[in-house]
Protein backbone atom coordinates (compact mmCIF):
# COMPACT_ATOMS: atom_id res chain seq x y z
CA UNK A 1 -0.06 -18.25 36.11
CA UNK A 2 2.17 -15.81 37.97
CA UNK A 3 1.85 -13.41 34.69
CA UNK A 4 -2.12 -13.79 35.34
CA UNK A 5 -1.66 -13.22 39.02
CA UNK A 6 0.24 -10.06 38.28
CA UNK A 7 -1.90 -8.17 36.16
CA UNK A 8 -5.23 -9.32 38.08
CA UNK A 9 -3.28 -8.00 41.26
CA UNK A 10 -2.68 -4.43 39.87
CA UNK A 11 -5.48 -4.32 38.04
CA UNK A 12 -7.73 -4.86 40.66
CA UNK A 13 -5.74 -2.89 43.30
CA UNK A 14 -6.00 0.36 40.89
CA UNK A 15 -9.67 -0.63 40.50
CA UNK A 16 -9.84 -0.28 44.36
CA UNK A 17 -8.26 2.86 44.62
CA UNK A 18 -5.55 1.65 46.46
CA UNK A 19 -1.79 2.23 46.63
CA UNK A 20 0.40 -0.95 46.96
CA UNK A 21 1.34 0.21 50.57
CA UNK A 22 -2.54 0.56 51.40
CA UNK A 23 -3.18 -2.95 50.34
CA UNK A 24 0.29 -4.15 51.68
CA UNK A 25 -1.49 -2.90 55.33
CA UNK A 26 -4.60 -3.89 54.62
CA UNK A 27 -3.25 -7.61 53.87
CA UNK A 28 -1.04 -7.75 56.65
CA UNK A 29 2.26 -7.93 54.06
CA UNK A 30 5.37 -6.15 53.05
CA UNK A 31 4.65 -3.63 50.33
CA UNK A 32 7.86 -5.03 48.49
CA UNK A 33 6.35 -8.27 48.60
CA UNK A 34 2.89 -6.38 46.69
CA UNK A 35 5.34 -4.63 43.97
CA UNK A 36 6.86 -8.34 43.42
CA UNK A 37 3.75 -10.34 42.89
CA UNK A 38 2.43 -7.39 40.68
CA UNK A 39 5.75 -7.67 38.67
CA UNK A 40 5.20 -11.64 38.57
CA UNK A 41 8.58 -11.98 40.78
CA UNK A 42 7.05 -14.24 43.13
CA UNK A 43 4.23 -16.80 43.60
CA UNK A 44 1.47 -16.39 46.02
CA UNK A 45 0.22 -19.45 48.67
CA UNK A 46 -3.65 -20.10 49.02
CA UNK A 47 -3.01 -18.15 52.42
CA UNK A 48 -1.94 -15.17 50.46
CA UNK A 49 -4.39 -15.47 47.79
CA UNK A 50 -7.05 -15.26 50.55
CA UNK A 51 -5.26 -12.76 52.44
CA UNK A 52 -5.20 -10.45 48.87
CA UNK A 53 -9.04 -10.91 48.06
CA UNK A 54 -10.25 -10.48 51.51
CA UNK A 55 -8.06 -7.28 51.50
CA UNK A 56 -9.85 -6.14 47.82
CA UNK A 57 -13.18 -7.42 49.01
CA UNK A 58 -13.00 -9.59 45.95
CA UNK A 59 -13.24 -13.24 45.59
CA UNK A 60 -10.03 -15.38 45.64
CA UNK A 61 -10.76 -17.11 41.96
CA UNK A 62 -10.32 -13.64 40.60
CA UNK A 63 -6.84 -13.04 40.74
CA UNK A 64 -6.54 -16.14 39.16
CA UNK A 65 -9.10 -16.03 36.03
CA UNK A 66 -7.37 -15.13 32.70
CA UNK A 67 -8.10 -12.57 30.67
CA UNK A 68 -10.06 -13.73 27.29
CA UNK A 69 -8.01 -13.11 24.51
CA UNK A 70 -9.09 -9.69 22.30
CA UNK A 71 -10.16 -10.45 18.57
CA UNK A 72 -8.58 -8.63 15.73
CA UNK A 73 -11.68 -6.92 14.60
């Protein structure tokens, strides 16, 4: 789940436009603590979850929805 989190986190933040410092501010956290979710370091609360999407303007169940795998085609 935290490998999920991670690359929902990033991707979605580069989606946004914005820098992990921008996001850091914009979620009330420490940019360190951005850069180590997006590496799949740590694991977020609810609290943060919510804190994340309402900074993205996203909803909360998408940092959390995995990726469907590619086919071989």
């Amino acid at each position: 789940m935290r490998e999920v989190l991670a690359t929902n986190l990033k991707r979605l933040r580069l989606a946004a436009g914005l820098s992990q410092e921008e996001l850091a501010y914009r979620a009330d956290i420490d940019r360190t603590y951005v850069s180590s979710l997006e590496r799949g370091r740590y694991s977020a609360s609810i609290d943060m979850l919510e804190s994340l999407s309402v900074a993205l303007d996203i909803e909360p169940s998408e940092l959390l929805v995995k990726a469907p795998a590619r086919s071989a085609d």
